[in-house]
C-alpha atoms as a PDB file:
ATOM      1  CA  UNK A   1      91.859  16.518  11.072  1.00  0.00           C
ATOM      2  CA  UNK A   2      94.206  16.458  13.777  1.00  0.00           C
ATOM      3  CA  UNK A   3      92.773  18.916  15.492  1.00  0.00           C
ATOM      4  CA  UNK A   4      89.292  18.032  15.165  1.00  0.00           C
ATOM      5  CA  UNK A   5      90.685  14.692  16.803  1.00  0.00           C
ATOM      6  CA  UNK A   6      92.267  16.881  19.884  1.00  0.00           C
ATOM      7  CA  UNK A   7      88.690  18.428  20.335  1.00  0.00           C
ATOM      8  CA  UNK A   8      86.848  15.260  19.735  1.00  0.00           C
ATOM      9  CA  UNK A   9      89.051  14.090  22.677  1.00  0.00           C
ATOM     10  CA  UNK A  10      89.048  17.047  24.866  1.00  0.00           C
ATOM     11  CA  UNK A  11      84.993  16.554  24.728  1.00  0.00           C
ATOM     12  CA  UNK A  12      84.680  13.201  25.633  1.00  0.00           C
ATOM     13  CA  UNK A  13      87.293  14.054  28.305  1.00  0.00           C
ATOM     14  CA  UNK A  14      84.868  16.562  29.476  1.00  0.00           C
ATOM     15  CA  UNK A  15      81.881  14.244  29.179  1.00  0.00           C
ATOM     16  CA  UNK A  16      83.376  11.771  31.470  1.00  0.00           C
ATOM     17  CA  UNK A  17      84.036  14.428  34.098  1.00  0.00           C
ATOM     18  CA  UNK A  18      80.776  14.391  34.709  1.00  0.00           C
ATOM     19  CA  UNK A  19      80.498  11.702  36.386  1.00  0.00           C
ATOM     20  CA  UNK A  20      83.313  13.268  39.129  1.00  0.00           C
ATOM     21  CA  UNK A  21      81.085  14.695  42.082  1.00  0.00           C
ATOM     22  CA  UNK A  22      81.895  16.186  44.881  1.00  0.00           C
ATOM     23  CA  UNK A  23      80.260  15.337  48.696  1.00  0.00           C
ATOM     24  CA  UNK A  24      80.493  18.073  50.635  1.00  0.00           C
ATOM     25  CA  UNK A  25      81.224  17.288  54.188  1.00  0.00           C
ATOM     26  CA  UNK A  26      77.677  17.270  55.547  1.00  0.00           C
ATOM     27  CA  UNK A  27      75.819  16.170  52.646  1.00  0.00           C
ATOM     28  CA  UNK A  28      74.898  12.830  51.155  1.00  0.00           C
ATOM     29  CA  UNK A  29      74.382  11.426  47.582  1.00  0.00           C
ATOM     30  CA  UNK A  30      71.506   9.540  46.206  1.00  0.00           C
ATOM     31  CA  UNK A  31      72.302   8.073  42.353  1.00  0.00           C
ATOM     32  CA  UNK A  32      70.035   7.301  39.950  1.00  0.00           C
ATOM     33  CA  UNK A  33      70.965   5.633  36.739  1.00  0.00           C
ATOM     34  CA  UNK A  34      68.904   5.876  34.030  1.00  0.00           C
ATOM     35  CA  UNK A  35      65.799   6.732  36.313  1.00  0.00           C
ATOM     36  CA  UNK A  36      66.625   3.246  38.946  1.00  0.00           C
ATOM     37  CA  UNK A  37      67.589   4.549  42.117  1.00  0.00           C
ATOM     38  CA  UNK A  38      70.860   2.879  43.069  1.00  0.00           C
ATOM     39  CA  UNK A  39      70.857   1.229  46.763  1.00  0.00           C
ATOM     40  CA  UNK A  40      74.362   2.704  47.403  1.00  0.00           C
ATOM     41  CA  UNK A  41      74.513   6.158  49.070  1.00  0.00           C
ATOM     42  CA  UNK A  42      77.641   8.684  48.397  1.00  0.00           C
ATOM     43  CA  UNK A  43      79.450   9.607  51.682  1.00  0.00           C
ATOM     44  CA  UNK A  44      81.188  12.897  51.674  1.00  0.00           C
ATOM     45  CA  UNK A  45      84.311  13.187  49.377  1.00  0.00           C
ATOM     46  CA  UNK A  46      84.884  12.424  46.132  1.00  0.00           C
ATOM     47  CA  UNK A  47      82.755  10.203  43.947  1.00  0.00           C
ATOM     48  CA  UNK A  48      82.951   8.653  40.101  1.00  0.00           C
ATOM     49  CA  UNK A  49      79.973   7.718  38.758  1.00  0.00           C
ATOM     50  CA  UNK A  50      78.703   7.344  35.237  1.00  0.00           C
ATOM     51  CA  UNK A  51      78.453  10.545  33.028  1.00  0.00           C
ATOM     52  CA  UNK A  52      75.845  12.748  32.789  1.00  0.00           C
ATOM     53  CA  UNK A  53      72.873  11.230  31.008  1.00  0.00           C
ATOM     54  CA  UNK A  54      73.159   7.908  32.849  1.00  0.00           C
ATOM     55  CA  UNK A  55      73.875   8.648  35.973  1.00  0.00           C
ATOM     56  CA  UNK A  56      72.191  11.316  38.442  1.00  0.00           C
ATOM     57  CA  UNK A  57      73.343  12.444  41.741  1.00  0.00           C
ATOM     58  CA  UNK A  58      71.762  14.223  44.112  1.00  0.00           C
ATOM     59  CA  UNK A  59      73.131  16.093  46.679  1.00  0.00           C
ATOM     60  CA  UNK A  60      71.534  16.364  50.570  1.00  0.00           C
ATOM     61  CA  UNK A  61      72.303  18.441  53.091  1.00  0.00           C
ATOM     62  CA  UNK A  62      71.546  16.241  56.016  1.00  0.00           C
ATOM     63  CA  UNK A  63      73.366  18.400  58.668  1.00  0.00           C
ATOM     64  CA  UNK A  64      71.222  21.632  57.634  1.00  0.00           C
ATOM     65  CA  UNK A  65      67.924  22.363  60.300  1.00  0.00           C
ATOM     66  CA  UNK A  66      65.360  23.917  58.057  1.00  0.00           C
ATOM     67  CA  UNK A  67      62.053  24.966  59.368  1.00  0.00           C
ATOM     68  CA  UNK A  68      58.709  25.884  58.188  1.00  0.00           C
ATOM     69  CA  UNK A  69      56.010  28.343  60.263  1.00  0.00           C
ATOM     70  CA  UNK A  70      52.605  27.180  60.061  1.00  0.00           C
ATOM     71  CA  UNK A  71      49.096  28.700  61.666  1.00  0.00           C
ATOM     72  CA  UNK A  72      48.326  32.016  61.904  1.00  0.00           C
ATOM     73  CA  UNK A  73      49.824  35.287  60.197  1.00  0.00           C
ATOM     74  CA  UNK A  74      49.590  38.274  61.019  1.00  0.00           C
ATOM     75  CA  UNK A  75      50.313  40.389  57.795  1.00  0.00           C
ATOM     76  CA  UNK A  76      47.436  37.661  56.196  1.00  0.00           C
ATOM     77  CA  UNK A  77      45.755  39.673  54.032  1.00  0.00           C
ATOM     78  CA  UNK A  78      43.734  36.999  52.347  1.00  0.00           C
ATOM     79  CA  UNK A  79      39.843  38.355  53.495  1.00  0.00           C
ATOM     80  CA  UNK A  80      39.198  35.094  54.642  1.00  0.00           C
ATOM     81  CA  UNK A  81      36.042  34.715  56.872  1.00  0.00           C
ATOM     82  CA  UNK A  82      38.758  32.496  59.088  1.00  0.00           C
ATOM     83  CA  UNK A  83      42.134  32.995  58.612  1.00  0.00           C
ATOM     84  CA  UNK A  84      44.971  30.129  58.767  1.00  0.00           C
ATOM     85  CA  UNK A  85      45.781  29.403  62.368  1.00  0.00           C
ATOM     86  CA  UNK A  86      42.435  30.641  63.533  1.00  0.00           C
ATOM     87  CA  UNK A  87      41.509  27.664  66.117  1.00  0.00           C
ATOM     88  CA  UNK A  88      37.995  27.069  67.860  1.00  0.00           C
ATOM     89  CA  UNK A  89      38.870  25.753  71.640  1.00  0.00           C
ATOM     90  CA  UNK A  90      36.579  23.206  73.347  1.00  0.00           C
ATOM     91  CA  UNK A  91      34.791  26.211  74.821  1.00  0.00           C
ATOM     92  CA  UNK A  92      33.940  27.299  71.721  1.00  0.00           C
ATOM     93  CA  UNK A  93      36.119  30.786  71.112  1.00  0.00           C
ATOM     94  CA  UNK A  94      38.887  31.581  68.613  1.00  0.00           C
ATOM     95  CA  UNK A  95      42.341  31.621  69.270  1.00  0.00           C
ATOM     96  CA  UNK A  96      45.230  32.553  67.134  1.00  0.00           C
ATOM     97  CA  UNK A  97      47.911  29.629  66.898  1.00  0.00           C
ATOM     98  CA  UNK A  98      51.318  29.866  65.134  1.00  0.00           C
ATOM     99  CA  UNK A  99      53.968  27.574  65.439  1.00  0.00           C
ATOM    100  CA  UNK A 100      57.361  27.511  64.199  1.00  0.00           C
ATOM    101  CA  UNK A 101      58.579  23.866  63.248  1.00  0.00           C
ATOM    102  CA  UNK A 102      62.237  22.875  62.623  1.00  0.00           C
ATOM    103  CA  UNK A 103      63.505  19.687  60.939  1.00  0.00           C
ATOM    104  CA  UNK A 104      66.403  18.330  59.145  1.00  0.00           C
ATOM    105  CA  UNK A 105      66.840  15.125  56.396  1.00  0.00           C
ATOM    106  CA  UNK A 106      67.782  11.639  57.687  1.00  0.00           C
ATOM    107  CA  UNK A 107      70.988  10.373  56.762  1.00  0.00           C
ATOM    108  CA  UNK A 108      70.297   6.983  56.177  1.00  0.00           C
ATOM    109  CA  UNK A 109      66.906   8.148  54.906  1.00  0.00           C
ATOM    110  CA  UNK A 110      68.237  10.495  52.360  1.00  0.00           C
ATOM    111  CA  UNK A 111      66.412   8.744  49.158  1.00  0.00           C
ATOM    112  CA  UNK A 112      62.943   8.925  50.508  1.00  0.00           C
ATOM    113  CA  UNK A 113      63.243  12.941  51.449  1.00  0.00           C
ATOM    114  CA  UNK A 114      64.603  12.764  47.007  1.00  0.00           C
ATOM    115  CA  UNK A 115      61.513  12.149  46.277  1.00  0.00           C
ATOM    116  CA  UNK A 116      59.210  14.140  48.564  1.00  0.00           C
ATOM    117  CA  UNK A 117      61.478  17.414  48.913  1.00  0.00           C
ATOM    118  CA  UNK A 118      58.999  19.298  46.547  1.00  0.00           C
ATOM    119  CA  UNK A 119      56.187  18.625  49.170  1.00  0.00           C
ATOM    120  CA  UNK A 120      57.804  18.048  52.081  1.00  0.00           C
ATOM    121  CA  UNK A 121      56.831  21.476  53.571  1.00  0.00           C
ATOM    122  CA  UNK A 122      53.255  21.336  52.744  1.00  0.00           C
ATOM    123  CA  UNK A 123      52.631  17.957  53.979  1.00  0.00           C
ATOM    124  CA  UNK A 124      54.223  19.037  57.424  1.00  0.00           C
ATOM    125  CA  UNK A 125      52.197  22.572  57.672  1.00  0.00           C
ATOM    126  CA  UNK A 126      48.935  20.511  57.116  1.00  0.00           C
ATOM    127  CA  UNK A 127      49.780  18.068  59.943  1.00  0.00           C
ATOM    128  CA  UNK A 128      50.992  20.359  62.211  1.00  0.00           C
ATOM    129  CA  UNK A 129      47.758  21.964  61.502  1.00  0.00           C
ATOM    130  CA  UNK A 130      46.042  19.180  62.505  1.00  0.00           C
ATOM    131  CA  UNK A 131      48.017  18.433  65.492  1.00  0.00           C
ATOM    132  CA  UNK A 132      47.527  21.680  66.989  1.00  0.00           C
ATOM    133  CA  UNK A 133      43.091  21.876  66.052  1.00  0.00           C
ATOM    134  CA  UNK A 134      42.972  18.324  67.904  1.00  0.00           C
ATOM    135  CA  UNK A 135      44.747  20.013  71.082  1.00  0.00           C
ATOM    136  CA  UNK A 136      43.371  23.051  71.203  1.00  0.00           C
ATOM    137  CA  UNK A 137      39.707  21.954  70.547  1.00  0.00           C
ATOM    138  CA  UNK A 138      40.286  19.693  73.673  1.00  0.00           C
ATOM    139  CA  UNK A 139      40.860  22.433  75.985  1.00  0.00           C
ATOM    140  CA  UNK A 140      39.024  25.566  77.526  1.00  0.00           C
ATOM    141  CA  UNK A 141      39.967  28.922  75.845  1.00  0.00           C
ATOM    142  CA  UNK A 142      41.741  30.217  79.649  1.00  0.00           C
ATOM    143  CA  UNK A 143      43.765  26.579  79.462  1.00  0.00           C
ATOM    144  CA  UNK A 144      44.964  27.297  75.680  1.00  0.00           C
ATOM    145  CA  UNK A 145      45.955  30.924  76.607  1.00  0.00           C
ATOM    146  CA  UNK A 146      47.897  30.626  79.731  1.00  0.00           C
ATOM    147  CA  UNK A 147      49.290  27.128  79.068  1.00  0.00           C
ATOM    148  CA  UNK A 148      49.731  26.711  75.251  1.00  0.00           C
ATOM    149  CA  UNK A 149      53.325  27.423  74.491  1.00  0.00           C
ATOM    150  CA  UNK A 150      54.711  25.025  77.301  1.00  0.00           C
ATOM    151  CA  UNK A 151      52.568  22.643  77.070  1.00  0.00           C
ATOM    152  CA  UNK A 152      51.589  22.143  72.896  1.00  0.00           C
ATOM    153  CA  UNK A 153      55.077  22.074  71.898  1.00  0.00           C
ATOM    154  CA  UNK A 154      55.846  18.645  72.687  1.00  0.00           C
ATOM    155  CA  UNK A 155      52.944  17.468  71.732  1.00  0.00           C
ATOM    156  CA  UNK A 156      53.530  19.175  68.319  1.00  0.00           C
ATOM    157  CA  UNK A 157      57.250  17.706  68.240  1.00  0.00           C
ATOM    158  CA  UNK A 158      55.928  13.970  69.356  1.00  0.00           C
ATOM    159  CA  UNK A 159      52.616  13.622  67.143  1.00  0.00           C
ATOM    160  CA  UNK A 160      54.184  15.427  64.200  1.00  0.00           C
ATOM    161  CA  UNK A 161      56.819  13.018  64.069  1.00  0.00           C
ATOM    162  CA  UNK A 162      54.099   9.888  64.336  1.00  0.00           C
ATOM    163  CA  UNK A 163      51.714  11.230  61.769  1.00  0.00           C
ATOM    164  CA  UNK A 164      54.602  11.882  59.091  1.00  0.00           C
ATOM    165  CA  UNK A 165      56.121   8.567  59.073  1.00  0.00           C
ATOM    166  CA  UNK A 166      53.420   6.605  56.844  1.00  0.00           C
ATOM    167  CA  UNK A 167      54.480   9.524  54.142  1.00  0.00           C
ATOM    168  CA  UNK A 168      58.134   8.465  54.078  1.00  0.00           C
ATOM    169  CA  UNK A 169      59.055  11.874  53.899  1.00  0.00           C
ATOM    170  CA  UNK A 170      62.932  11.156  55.472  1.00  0.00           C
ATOM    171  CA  UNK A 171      62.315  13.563  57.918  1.00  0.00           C
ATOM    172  CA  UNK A 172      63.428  13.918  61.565  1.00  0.00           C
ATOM    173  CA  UNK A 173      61.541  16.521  63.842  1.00  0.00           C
ATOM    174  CA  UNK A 174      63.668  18.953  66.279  1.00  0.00           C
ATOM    175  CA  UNK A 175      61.474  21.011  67.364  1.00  0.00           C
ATOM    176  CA  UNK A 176      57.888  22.353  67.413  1.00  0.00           C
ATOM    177  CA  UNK A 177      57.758  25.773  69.134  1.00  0.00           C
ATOM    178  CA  UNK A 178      54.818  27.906  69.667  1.00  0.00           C
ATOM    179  CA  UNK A 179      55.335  31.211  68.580  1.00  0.00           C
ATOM    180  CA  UNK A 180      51.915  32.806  69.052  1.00  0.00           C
ATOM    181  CA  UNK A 181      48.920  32.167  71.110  1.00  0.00           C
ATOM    182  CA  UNK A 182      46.457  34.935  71.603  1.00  0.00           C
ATOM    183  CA  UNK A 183      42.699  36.032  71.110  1.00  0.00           C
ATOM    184  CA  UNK A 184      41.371  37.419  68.315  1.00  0.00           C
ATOM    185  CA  UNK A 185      42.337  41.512  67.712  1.00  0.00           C
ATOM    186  CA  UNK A 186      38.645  42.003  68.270  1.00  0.00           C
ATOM    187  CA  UNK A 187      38.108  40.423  71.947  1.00  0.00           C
ATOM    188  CA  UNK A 188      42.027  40.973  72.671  1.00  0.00           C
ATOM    189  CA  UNK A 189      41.186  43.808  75.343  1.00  0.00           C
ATOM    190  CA  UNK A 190      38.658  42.169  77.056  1.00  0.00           C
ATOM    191  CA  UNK A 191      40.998  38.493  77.164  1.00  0.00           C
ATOM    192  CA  UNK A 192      43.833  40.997  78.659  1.00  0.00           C
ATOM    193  CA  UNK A 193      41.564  42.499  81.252  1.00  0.00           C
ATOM    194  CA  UNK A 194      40.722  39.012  82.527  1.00  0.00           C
ATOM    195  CA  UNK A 195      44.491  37.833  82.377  1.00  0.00           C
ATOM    196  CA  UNK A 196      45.509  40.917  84.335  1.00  0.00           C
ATOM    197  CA  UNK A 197      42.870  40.327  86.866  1.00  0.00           C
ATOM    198  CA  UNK A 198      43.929  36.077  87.179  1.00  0.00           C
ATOM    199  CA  UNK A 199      47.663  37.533  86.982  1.00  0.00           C
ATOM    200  CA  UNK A 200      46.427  39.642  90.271  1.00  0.00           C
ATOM    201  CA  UNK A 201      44.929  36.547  91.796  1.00  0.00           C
ATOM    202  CA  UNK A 202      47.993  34.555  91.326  1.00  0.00           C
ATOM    203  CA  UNK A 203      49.811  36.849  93.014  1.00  0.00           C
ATOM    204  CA  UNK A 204      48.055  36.996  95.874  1.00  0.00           C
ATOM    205  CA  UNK A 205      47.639  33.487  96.105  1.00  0.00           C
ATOM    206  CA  UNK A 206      51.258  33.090  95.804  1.00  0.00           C
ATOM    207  CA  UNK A 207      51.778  35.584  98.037  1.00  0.00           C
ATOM    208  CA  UNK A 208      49.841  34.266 100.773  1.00  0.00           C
ATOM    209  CA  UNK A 209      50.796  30.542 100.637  1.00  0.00           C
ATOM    210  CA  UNK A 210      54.572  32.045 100.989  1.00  0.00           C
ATOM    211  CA  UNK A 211      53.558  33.422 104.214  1.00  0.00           C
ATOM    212  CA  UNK A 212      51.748  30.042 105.298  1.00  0.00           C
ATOM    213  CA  UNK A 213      55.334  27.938 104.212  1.00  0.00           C
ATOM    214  CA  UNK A 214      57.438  30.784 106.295  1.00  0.00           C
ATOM    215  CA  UNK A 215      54.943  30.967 109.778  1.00  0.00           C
ATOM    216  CA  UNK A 216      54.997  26.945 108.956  1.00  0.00           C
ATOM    217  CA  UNK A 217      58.822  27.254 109.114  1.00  0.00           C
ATOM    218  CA  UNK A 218      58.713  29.254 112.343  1.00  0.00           C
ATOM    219  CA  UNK A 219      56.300  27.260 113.820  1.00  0.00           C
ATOM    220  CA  UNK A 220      58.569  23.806 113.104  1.00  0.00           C
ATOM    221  CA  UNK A 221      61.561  25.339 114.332  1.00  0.00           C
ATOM    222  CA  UNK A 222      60.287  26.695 117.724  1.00  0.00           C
ATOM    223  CA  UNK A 223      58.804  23.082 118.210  1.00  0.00           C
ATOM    224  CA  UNK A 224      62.142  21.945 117.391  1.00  0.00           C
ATOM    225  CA  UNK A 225      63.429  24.137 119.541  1.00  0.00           C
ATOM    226  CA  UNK A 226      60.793  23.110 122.565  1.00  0.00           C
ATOM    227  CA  UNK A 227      61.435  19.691 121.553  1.00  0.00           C
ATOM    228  CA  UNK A 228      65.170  19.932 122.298  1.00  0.00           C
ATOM    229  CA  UNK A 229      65.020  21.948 125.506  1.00  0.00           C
ATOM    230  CA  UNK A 230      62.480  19.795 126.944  1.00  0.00           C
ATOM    231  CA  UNK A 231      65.016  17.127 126.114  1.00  0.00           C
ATOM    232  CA  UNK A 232      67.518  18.617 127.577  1.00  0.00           C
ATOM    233  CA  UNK A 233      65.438  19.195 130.652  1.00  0.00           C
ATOM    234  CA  UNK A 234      64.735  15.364 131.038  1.00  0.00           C
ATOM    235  CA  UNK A 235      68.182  14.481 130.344  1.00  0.00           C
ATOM    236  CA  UNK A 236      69.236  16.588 133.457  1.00  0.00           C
ATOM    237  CA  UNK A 237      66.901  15.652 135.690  1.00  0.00           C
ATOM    238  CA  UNK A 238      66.698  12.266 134.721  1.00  0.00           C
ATOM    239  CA  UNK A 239      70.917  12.453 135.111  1.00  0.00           C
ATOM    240  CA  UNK A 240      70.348  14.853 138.913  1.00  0.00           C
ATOM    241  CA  UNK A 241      67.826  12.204 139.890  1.00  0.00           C
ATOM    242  CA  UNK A 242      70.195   9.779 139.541  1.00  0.00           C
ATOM    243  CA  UNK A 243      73.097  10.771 141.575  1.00  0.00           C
ATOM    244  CA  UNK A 244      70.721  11.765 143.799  1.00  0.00           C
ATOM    245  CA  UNK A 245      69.651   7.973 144.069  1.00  0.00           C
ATOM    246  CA  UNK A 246      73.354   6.716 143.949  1.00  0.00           C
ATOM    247  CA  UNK A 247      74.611   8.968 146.631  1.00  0.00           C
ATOM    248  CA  UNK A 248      71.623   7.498 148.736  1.00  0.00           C
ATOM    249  CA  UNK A 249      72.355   3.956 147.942  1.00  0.00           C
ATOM    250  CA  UNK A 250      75.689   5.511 149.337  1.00  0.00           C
ATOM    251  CA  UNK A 251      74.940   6.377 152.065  1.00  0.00           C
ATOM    252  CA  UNK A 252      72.652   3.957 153.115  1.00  0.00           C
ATOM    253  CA  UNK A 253      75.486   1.162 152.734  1.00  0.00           C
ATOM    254  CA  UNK A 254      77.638   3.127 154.918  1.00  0.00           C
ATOM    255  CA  UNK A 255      74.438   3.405 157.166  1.00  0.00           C
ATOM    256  CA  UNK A 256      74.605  -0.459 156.891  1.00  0.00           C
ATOM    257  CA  UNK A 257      78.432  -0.456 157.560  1.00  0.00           C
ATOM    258  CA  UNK A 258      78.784   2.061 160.325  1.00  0.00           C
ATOM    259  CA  UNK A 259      75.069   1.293 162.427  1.00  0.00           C
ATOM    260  CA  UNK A 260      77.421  -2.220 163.849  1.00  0.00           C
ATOM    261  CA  UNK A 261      79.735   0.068 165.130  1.00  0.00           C
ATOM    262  CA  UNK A 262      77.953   2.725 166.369  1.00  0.00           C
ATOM    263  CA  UNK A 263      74.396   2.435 167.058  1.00  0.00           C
ATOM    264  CA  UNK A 264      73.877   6.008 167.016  1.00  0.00           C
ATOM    265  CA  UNK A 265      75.261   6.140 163.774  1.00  0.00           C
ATOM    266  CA  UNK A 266      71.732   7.230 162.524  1.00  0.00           C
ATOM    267  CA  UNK A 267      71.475  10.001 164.592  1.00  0.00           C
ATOM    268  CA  UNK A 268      75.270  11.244 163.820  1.00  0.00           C
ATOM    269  CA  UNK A 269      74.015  11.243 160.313  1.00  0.00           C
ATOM    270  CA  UNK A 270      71.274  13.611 160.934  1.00  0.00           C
ATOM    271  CA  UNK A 271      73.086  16.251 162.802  1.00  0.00           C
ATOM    272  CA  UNK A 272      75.589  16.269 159.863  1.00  0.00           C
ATOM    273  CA  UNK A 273      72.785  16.706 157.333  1.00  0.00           C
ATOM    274  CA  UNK A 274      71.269  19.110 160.032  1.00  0.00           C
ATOM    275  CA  UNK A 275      74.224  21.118 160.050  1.00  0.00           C
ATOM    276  CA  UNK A 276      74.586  21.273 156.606  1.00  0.00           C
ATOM    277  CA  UNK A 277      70.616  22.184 155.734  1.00  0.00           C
ATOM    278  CA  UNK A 278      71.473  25.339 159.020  1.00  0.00           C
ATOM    279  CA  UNK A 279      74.719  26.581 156.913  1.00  0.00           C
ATOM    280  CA  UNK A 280      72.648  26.875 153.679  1.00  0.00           C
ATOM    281  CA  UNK A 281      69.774  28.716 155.307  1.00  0.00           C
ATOM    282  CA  UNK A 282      72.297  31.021 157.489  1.00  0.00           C
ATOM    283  CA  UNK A 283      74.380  31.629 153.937  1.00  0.00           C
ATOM    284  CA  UNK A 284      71.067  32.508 152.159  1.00  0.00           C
ATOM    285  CA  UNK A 285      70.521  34.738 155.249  1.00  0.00           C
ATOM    286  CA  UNK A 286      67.168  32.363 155.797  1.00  0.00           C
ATOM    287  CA  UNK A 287      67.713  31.855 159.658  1.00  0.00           C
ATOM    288  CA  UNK A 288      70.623  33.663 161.700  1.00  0.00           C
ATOM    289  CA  UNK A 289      71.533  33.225 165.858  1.00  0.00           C
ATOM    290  CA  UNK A 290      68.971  33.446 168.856  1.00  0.00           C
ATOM    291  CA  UNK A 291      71.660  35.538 170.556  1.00  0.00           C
ATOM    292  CA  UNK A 292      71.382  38.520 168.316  1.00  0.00           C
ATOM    293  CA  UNK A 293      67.497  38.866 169.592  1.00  0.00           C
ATOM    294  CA  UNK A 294      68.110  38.679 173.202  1.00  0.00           C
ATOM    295  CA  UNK A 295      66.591  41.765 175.190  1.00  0.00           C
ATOM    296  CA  UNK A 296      66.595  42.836 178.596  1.00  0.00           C
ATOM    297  CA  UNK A 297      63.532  40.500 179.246  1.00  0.00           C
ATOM    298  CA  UNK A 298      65.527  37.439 177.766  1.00  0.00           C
ATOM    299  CA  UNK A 299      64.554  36.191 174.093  1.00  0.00           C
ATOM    300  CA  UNK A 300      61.551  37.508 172.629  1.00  0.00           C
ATOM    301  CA  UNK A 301      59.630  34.552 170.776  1.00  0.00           C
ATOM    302  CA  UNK A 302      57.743  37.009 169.016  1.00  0.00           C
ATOM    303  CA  UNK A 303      60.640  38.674 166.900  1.00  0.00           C
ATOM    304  CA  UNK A 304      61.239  37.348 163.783  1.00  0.00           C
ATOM    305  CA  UNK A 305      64.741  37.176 163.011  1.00  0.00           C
ATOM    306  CA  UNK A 306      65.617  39.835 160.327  1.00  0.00           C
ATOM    307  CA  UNK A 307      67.965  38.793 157.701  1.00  0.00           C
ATOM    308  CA  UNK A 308      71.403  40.388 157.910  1.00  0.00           C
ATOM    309  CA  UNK A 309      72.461  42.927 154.941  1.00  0.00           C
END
């Protein structure tokens, strides 16, 4: 008996350990009792809770990014007249679409993923399905293909996220990136011929508007350049002509000042500037002496006089 009374003790013991649980760092806990989901939610650490049979705790990893691939595949083997992923554009031709999306569990939403966890994947490979037939039938077949995997994937991300939330799924969205967009095997050649030859046409095009920007860019700075010489230029005339006029209104006040002393003070002034205009001319070698052109016959008008070496 007494040992039947250790074990009967040992097993309820054990029993009531069951309701010890452990929250890994990362992770959050959703409790039912007896089926009623229980408002609280278990932070990481350690938890008691009822025993097993009354209460249940489930454990989710909220930190953990899971992701699901949806559209096309290219291993699918199914026979199908159309496989998955196989989209008709607004042109009307087929393009292969695959996308990968990646997602992780709310915290504070943590009961509502409980509950949906077993469909959680289907119900976002359907809408992402959806998401990506409404943008690609919208477009031409040569948008789709060389603009596709920039410009679906946050499109993807954004209406993803909108269309899920009536479902209560618990859900955030991370990211929805395009893995594959490309013709079908059967027209791929032909598609790649026509790329190559718009890849050819880009370049050239990009080519040629780098030359326009750089002669542009020559062009502006020689104007700057012409700009700020001829500025310069105006500056130093505009600066010459006015000492010129300031040493004239000079002069003419000591025209003023000297012509009641000396009333040939006009004429003194003239043989000074006279003088002065003769040395210039005789430096330059412009004009030199009557004396070196005298001949036997006295000065000979019609001699030009030579300029000295």
């Amino acid at each position: 008996m007494r040992y039947l009374r250790i074990l009967l003790v040992l097993l309820i013991a054990a029993y009531l350990l069951t309701g010890v649980v452990q929250i890994r760092p990362g992770e959050r806990g959703v409790v039912r009792r007896f089926g009623r989901l229980l408002p609280n939610r278990l932070e990481p650490g350690l938890a008691i809770q009822l025993p097993w049979g009354m209460d249940r705790v489930d454990r989710v990893a909220v930190d953990r990014v899971q992701s699901v691939t949806v559209g096309y595949q290219e291993d699918d083997l199914s026979g199908e007249t159309m496989p998955a992923g196989q989209l008709l554009t607004g042109d009307h031709n087929l393009v292969n679409v695959q996308a990968v999306l990646t997602y992780k569990v709310r915290a504070d939403e943590v009961a509502d993923y409980i509950f949906q966890a077993d469909r959680v994947d289907a119900l976002l490979g359907r809408t992402v399905e959806a998401v990506m037939a409404q943008w690609v039938a919208g477009r031409t077949v040569d948008d789709v293909l060389l603009n596709g995997k920039n410009a679906m994937r946050p499109v993807l991300k954004e209406q993803t996220q909108t269309w899920i939330e009536p479902y209560r799924l618990g859900v955030q969205i991370l990211d929805a990136r395009v893995a594959l967009i490309a013709p079908p095997n059967d027209v791929k050649p032909d598609f790649d011929s026509v790329a190559l030859a718009q890849t050819r046409n880009t370049t050239l095009r990009n080519t040629a508007e780098q030359n326009v920007a750089r002669e542009l860019r020559m062009a502006e700075a020689e104007q700057y350049r012409l700009e700020q010489e001829t500025a310069a230029y105006v500056h130093a005339r505009k600066l010459l002509a006015q000492q010129e006029a300031d040493r004239f209104l000079k002069r003419l006040r000591q025209y003023e000042i000297g012509r009641k002393d000396n009333p040939y003070y006009l004429r003194q002034i003239w043989e000074e500037e006279r003088s002065k205009l003769f040395a210039r001319l005789k430096e330059n070698g412009q004009i030199d002496l009557l004396d070196h052109h005298l001949g036997a016959n006295g000065l000979d008008l019609f001699t030009a006089p030579q300029k000295q070496p």
